[in-house]
PDB file of N, CA and C in Angstrom:
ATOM      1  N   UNK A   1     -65.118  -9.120  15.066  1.00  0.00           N
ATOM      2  CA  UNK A   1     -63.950  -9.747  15.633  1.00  0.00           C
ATOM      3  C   UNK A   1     -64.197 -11.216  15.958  1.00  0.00           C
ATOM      4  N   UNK A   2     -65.255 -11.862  16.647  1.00  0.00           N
ATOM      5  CA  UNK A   2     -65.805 -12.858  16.452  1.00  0.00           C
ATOM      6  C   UNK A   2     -65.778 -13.723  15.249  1.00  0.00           C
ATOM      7  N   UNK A   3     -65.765 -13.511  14.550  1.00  0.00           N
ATOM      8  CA  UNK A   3     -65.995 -14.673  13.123  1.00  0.00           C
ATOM      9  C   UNK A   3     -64.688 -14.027  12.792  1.00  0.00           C
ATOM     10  N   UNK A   4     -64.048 -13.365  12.410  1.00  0.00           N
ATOM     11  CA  UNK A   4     -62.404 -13.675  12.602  1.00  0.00           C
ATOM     12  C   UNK A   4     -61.868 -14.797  13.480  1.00  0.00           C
ATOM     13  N   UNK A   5     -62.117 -14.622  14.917  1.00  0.00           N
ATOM     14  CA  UNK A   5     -61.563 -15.528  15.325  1.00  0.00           C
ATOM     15  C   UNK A   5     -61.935 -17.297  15.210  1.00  0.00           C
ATOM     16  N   UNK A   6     -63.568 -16.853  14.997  1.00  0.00           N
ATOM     17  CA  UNK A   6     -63.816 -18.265  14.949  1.00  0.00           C
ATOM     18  C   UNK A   6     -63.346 -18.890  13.357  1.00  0.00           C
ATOM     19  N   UNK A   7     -63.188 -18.142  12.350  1.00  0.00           N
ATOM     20  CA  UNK A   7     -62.318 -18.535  11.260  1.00  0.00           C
ATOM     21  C   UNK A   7     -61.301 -18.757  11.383  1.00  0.00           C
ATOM     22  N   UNK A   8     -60.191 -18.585  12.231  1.00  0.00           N
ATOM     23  CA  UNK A   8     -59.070 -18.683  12.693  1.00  0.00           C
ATOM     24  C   UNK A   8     -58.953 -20.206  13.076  1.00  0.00           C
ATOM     25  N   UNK A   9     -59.738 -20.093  14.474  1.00  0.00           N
ATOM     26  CA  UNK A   9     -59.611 -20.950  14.769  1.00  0.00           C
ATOM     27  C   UNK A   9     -59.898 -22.303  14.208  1.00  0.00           C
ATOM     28  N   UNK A  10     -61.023 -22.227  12.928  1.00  0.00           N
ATOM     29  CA  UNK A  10     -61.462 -23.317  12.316  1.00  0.00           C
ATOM     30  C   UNK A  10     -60.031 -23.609  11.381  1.00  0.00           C
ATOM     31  N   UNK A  11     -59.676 -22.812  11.040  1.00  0.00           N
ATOM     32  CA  UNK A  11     -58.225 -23.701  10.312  1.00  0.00           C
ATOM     33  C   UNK A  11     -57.519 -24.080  10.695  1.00  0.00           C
ATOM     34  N   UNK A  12     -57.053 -23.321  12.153  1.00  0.00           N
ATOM     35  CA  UNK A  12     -56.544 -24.760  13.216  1.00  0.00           C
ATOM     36  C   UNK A  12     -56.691 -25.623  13.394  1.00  0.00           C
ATOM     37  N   UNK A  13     -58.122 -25.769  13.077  1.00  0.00           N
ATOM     38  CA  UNK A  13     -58.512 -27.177  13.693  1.00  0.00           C
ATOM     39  C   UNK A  13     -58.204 -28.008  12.505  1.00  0.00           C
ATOM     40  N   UNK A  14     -58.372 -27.434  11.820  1.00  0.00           N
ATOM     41  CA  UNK A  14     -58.374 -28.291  10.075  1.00  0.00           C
ATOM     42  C   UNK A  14     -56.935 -28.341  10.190  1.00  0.00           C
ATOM     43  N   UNK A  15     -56.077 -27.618  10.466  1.00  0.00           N
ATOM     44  CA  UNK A  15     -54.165 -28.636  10.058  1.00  0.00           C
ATOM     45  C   UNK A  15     -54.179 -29.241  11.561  1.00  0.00           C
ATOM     46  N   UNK A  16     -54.829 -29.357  12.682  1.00  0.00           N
ATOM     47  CA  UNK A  16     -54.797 -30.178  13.437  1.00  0.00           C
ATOM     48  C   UNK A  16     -55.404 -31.403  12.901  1.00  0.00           C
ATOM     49  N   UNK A  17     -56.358 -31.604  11.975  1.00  0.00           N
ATOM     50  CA  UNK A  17     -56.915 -32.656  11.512  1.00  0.00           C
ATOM     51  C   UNK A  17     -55.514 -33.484  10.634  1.00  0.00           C
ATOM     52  N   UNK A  18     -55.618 -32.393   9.545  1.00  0.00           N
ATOM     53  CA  UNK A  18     -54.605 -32.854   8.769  1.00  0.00           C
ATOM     54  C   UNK A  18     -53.044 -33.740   9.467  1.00  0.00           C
ATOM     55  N   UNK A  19     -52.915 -32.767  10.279  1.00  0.00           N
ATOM     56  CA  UNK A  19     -51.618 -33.813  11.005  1.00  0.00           C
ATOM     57  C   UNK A  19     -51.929 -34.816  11.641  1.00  0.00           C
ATOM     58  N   UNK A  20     -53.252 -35.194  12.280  1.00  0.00           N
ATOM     59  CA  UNK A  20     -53.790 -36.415  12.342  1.00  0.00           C
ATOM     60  C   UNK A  20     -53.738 -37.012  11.526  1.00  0.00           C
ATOM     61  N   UNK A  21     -54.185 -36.892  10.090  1.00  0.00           N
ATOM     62  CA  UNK A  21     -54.065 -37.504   8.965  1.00  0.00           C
ATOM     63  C   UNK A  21     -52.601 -38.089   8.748  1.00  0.00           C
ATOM     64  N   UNK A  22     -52.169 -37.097   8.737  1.00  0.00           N
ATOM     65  CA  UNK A  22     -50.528 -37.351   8.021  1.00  0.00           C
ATOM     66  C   UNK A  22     -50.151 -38.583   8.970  1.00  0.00           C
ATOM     67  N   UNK A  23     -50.281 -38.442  10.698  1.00  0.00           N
ATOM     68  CA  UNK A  23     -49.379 -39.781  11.122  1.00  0.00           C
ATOM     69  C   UNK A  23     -50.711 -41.215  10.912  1.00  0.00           C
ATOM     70  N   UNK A  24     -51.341 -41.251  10.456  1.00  0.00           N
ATOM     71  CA  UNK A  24     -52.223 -42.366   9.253  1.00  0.00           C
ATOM     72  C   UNK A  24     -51.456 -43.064   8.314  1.00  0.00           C
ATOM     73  N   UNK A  25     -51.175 -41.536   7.639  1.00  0.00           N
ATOM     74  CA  UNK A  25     -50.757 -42.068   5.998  1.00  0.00           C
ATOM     75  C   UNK A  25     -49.364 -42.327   5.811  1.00  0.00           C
ATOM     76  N   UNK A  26     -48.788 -41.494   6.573  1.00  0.00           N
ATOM     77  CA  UNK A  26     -46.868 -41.429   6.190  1.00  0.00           C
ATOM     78  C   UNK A  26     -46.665 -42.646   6.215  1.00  0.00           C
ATOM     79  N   UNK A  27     -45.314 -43.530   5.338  1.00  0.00           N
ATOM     80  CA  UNK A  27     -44.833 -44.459   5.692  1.00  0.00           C
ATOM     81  C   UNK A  27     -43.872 -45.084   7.072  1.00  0.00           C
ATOM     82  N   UNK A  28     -43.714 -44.241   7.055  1.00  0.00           N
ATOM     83  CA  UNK A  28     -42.546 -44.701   8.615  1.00  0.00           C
ATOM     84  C   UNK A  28     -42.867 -43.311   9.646  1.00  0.00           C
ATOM     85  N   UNK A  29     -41.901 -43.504  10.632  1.00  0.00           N
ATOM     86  CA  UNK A  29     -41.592 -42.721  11.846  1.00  0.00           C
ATOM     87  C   UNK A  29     -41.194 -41.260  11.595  1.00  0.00           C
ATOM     88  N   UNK A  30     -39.969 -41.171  10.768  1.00  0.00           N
ATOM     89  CA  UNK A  30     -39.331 -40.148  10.590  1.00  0.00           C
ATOM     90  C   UNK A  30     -40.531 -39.329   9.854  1.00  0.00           C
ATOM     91  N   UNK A  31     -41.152 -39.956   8.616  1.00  0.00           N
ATOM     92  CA  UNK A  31     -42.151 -38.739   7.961  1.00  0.00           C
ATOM     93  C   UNK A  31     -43.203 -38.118   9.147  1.00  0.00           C
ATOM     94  N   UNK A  32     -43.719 -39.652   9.635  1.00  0.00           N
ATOM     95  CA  UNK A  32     -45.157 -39.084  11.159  1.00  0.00           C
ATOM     96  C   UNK A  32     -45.000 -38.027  11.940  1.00  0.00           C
ATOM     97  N   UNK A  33     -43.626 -37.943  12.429  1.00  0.00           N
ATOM     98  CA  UNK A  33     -42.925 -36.847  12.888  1.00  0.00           C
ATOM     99  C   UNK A  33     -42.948 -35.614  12.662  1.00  0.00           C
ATOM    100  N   UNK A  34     -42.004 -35.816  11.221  1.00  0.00           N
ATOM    101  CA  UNK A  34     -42.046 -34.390  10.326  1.00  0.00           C
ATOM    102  C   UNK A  34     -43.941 -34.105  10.276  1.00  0.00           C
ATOM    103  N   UNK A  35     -45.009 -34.764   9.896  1.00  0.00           N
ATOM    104  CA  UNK A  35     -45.758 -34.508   9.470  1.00  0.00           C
ATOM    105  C   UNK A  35     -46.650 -33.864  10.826  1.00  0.00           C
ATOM    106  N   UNK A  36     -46.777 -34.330  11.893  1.00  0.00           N
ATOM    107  CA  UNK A  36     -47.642 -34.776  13.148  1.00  0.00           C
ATOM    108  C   UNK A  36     -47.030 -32.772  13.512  1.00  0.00           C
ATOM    109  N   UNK A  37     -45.358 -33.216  13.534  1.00  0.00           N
ATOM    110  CA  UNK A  37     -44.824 -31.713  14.002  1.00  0.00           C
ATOM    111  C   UNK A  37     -45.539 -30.616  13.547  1.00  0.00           C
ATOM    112  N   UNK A  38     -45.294 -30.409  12.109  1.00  0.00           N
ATOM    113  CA  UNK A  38     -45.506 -29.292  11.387  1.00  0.00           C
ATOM    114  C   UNK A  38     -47.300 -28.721  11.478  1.00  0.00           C
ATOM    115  N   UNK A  39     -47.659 -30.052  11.363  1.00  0.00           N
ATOM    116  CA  UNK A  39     -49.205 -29.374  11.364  1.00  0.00           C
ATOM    117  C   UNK A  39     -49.962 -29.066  12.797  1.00  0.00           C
ATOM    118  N   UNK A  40     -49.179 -29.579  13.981  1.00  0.00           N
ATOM    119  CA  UNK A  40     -49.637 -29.270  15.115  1.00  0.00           C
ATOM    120  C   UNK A  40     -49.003 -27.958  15.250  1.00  0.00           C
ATOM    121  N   UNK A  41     -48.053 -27.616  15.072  1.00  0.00           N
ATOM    122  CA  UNK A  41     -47.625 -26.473  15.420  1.00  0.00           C
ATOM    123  C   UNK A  41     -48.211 -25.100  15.171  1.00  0.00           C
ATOM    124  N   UNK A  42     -48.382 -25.620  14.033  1.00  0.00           N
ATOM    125  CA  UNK A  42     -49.356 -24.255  12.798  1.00  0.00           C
ATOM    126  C   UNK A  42     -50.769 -24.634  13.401  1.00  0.00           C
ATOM    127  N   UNK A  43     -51.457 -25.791  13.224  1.00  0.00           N
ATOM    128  CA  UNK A  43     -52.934 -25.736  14.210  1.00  0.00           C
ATOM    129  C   UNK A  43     -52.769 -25.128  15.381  1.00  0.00           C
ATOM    130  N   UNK A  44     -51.926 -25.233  16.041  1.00  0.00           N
ATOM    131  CA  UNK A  44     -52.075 -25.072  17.688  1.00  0.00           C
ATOM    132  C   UNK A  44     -52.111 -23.291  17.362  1.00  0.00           C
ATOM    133  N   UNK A  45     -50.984 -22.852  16.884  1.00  0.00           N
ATOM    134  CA  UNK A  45     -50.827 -21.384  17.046  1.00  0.00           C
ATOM    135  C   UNK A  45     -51.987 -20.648  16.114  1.00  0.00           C
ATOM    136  N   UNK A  46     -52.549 -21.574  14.982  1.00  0.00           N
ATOM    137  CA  UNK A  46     -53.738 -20.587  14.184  1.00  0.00           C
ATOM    138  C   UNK A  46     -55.087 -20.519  15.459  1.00  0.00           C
ATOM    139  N   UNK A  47     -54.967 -21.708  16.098  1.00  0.00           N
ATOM    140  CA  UNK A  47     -56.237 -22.208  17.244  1.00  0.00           C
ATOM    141  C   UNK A  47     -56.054 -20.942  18.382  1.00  0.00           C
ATOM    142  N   UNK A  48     -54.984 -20.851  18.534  1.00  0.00           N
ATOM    143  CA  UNK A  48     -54.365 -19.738  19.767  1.00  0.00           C
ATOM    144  C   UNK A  48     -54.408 -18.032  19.456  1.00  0.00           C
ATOM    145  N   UNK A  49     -54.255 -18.293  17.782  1.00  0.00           N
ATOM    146  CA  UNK A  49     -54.710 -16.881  17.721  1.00  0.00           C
ATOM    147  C   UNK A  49     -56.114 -16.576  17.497  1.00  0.00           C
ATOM    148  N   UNK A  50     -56.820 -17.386  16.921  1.00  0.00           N
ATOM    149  CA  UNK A  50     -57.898 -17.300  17.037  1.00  0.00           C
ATOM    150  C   UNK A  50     -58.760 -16.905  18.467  1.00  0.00           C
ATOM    151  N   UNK A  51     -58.085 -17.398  19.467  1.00  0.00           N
ATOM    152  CA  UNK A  51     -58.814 -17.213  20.691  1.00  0.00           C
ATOM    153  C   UNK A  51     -58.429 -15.901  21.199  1.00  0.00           C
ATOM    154  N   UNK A  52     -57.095 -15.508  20.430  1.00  0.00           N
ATOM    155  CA  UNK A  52     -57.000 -14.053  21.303  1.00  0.00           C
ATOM    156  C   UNK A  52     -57.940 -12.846  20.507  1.00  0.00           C
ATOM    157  N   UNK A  53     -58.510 -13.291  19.122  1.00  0.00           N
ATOM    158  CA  UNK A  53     -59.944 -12.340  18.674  1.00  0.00           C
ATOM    159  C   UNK A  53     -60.838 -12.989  19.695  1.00  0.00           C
ATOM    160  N   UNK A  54     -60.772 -14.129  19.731  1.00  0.00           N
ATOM    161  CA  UNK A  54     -62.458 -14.381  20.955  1.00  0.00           C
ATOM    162  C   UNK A  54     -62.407 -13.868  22.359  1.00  0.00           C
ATOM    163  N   UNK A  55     -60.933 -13.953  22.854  1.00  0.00           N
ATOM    164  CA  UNK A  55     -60.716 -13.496  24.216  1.00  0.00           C
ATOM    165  C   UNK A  55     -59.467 -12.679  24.090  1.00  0.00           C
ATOM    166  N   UNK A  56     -59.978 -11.441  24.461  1.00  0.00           N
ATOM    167  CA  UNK A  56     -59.203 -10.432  24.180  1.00  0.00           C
ATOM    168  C   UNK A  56     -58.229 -10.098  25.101  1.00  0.00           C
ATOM    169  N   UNK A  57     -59.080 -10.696  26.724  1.00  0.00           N
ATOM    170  CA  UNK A  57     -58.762 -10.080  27.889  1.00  0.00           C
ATOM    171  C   UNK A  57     -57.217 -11.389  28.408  1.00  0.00           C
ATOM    172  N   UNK A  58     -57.186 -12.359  27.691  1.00  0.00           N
ATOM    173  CA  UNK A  58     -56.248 -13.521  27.517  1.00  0.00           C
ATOM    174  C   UNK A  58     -55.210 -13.420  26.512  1.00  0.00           C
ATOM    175  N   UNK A  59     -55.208 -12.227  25.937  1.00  0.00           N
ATOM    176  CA  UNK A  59     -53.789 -11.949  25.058  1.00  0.00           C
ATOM    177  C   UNK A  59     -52.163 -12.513  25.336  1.00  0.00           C
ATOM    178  N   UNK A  60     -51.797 -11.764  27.116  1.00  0.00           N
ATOM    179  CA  UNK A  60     -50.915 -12.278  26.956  1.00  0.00           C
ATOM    180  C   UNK A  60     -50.604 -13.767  27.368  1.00  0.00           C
ATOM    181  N   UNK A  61     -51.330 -14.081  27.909  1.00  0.00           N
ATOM    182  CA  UNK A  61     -51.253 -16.089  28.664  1.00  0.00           C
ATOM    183  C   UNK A  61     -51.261 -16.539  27.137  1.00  0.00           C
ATOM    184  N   UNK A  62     -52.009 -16.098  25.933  1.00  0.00           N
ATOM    185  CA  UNK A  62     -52.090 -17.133  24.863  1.00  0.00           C
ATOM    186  C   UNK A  62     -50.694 -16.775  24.002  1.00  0.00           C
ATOM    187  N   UNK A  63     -50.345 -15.535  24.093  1.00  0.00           N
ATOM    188  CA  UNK A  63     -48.955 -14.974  23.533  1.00  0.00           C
ATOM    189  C   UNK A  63     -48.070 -15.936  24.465  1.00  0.00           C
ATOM    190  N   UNK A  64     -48.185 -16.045  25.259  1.00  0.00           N
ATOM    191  CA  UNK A  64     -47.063 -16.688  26.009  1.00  0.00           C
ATOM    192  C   UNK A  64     -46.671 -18.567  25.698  1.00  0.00           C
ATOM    193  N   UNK A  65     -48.110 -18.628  25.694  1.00  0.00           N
ATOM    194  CA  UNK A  65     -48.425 -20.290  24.949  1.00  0.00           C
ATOM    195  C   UNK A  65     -48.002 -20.318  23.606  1.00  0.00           C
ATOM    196  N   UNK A  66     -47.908 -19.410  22.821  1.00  0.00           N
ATOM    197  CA  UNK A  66     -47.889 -19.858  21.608  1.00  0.00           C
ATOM    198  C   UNK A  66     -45.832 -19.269  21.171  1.00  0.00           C
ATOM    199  N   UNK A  67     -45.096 -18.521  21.964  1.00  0.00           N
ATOM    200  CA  UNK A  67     -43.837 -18.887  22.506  1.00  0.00           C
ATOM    201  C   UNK A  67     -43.204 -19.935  22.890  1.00  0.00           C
ATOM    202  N   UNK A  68     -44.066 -20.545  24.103  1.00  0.00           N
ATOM    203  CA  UNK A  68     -43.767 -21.889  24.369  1.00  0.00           C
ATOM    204  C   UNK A  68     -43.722 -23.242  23.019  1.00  0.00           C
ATOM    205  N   UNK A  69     -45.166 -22.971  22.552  1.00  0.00           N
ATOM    206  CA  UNK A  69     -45.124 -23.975  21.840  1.00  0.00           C
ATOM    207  C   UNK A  69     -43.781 -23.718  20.320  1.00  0.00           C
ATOM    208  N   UNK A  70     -43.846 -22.578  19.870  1.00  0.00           N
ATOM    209  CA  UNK A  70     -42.530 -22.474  19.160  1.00  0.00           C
ATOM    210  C   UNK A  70     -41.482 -22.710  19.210  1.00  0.00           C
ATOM    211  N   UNK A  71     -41.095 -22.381  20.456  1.00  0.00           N
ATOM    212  CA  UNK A  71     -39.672 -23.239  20.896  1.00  0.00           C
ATOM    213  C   UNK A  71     -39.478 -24.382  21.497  1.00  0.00           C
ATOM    214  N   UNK A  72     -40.630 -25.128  21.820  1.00  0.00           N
ATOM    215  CA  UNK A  72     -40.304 -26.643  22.446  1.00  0.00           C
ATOM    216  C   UNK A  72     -40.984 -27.806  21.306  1.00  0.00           C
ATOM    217  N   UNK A  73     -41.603 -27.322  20.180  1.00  0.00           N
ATOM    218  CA  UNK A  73     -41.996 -28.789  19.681  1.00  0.00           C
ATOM    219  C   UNK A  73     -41.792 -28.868  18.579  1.00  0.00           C
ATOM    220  N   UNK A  74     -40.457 -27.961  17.745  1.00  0.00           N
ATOM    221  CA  UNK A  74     -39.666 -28.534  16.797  1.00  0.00           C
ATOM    222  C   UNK A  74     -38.226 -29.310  17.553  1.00  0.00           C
ATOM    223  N   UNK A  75     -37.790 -28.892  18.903  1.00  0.00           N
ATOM    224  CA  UNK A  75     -36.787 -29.090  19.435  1.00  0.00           C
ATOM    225  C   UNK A  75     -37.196 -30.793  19.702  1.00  0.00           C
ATOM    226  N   UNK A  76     -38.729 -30.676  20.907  1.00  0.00           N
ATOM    227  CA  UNK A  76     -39.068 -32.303  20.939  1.00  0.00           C
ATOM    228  C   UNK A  76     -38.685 -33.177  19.668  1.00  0.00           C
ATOM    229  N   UNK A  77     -39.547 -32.827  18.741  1.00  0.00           N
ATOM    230  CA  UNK A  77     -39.896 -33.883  17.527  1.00  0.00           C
ATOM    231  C   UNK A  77     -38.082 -33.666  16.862  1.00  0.00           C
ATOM    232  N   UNK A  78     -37.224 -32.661  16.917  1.00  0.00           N
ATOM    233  CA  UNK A  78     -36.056 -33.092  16.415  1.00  0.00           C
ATOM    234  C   UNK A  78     -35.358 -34.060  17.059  1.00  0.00           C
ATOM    235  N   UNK A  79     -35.636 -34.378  18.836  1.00  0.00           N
ATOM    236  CA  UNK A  79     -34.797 -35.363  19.766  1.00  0.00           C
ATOM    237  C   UNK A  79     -35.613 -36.701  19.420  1.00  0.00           C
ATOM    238  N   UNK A  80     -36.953 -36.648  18.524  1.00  0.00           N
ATOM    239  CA  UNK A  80     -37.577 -37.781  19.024  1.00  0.00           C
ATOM    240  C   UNK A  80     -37.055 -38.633  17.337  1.00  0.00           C
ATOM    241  N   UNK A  81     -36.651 -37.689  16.382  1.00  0.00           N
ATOM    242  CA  UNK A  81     -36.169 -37.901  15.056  1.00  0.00           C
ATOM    243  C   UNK A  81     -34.577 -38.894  15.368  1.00  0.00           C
ATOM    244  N   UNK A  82     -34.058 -37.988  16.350  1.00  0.00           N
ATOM    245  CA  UNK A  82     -32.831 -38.401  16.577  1.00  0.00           C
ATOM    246  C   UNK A  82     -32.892 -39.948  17.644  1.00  0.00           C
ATOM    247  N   UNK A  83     -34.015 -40.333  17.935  1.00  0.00           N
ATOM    248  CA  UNK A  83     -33.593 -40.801  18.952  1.00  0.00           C
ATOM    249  C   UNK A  83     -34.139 -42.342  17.868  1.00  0.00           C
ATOM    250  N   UNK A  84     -35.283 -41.937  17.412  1.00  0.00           N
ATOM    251  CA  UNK A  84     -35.102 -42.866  16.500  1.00  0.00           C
ATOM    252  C   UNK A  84     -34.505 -43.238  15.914  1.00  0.00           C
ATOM    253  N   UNK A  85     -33.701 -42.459  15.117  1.00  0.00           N
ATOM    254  CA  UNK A  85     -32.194 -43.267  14.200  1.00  0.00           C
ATOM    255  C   UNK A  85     -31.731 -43.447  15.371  1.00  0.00           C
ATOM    256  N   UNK A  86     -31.273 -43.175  16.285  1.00  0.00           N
ATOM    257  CA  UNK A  86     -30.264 -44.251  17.307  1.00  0.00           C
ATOM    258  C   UNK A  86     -30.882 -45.243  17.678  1.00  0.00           C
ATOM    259  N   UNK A  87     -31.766 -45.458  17.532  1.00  0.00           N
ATOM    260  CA  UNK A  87     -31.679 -46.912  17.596  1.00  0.00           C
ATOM    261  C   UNK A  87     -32.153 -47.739  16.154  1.00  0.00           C
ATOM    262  N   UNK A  88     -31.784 -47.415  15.621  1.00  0.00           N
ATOM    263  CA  UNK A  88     -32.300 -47.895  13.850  1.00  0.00           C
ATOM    264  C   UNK A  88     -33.518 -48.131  13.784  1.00  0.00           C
ATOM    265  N   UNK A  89     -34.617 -47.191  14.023  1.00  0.00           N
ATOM    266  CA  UNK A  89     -35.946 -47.405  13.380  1.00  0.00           C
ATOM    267  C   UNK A  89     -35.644 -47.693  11.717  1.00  0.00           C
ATOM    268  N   UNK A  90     -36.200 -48.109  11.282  1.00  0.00           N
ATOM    269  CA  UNK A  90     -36.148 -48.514   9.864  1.00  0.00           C
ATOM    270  C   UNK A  90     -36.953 -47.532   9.201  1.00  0.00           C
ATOM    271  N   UNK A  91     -36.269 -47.409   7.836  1.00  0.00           N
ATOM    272  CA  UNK A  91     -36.267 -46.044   7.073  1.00  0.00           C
ATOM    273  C   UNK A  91     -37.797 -46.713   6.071  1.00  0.00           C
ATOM    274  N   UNK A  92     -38.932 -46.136   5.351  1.00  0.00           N
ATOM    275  CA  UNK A  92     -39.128 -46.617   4.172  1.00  0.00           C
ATOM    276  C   UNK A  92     -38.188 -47.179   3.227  1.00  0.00           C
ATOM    277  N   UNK A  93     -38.835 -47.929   2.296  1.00  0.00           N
ATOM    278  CA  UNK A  93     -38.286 -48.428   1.025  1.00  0.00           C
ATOM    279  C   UNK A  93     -38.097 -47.022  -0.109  1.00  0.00           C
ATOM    280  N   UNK A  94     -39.259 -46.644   0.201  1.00  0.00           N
ATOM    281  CA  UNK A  94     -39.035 -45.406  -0.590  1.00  0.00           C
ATOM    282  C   UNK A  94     -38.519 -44.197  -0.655  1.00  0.00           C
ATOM    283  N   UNK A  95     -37.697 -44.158   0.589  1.00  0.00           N
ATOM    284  CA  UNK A  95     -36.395 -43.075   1.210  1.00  0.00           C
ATOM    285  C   UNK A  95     -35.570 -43.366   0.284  1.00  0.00           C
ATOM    286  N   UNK A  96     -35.121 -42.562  -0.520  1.00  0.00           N
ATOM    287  CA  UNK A  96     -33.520 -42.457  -1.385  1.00  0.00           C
ATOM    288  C   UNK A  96     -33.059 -42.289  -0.507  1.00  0.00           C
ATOM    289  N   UNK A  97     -32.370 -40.793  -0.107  1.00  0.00           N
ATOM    290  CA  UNK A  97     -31.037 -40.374   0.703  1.00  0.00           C
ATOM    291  C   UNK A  97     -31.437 -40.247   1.997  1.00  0.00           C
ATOM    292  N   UNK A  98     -30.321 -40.598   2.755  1.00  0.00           N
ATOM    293  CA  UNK A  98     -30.334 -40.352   4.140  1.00  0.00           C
ATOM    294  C   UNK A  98     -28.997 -40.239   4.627  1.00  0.00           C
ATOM    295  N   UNK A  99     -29.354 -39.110   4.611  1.00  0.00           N
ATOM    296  CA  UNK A  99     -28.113 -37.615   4.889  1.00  0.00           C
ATOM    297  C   UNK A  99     -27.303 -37.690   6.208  1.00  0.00           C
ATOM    298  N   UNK A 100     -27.643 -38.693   7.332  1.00  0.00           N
ATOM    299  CA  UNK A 100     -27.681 -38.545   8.625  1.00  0.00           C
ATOM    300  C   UNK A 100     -26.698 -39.523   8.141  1.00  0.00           C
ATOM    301  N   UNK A 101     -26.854 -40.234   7.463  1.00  0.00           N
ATOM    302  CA  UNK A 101     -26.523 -41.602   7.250  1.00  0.00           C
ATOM    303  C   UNK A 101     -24.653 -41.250   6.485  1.00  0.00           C
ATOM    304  N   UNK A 102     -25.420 -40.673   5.130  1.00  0.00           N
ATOM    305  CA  UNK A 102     -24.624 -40.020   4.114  1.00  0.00           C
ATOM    306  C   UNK A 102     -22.836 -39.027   4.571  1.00  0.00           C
ATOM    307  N   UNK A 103     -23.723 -38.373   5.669  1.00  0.00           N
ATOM    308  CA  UNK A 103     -22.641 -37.223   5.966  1.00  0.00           C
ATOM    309  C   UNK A 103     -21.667 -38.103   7.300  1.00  0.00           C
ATOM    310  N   UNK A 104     -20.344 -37.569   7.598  1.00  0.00           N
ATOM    311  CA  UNK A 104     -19.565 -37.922   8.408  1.00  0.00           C
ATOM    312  C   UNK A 104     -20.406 -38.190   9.874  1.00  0.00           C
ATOM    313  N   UNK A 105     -20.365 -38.783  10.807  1.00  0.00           N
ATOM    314  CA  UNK A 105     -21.152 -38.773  12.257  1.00  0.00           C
ATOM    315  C   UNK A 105     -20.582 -39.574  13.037  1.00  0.00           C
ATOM    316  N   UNK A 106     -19.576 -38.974  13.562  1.00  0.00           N
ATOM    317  CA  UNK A 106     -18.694 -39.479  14.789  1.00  0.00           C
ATOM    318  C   UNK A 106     -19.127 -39.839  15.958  1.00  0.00           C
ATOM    319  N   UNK A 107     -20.872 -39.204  16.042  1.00  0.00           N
ATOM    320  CA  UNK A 107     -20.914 -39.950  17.655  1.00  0.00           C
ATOM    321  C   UNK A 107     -22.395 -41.138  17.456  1.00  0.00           C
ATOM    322  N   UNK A 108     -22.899 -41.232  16.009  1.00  0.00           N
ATOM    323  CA  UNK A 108     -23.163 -42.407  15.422  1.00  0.00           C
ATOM    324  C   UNK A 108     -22.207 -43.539  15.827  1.00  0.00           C
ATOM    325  N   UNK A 109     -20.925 -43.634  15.018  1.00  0.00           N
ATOM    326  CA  UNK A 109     -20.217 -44.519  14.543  1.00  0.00           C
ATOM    327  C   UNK A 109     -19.406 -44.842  15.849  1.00  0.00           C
ATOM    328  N   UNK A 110     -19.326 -44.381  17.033  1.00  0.00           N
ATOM    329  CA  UNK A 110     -18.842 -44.207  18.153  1.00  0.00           C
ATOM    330  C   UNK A 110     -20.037 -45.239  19.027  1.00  0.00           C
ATOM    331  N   UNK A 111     -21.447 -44.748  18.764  1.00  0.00           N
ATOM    332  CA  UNK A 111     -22.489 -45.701  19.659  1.00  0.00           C
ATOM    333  C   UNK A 111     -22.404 -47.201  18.651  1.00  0.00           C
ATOM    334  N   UNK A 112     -22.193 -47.332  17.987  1.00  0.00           N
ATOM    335  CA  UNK A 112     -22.059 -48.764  16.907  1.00  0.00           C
ATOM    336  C   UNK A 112     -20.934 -49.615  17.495  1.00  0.00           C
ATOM    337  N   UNK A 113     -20.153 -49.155  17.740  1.00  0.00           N
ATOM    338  CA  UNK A 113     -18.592 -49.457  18.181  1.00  0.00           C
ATOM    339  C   UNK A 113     -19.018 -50.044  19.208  1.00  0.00           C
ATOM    340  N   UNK A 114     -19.165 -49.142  20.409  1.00  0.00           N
ATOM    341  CA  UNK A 114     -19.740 -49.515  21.573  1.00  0.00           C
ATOM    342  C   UNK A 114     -20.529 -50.714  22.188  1.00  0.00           C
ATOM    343  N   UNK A 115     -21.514 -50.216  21.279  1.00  0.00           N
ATOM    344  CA  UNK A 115     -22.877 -51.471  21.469  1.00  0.00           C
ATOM    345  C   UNK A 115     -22.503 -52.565  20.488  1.00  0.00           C
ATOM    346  N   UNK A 116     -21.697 -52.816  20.117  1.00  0.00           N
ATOM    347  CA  UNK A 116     -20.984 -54.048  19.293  1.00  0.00           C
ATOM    348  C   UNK A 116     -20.826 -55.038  20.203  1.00  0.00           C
TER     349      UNK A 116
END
């Protein structure tokens, strides 16, 4: 059960690396985000299960952490996505579409008005 978990946990650590990586390499904000999000999330919870093979007697506190972290840090990184386009972080050059942009958004075009 031991080297289960400590295998576990080593690939956590490795997409925790990787999403380090990613906010390095991405071009802008919006990708660092997407990138920083996704791989912490999956590190954190492979890292968390890993510890419940090492610590058995910590099942539910790490079940409970790894709840938490599911529901609060796609929600964060979606307000922190949003909060950036409100105030026009600047997109890459190499962004084609931007859908936010693209699709109808009444309370966009409402803060533009405003702050005019």
């Amino acid at each position: 059960m031991e080297l289960a978990g400590a295998i576990i946990v080593l690939l956590g650590s490795i997409f925790l690396f990787l999403g380090a990586l990613g906010l390095l390499r991405m071009p802008d904000s919006f990708n660092r985000i997407q990138a920083g999000t996704k791989a912490s999330t999956l590190g954190t919870l492979l890292s968390l299960a890993g510890l419940i093979f090492l610590m058995p007697g910590w099942w539910g506190k790490l079940l409970v952490l790894m709840i938490f972290i599911i529901l609060t840090n796609p929600v964060s990184s979606h307000v922190l996505a949003r909060a950036a386009y409100y105030i026009k972080t600047p997109l890459t050059s190499k962004t084609v579409v931007d859908k936010y942009k693209d699709e109808a958004n009444p309370e966009m075009d409402n803060h533009k008005t405003e702050a005019s």
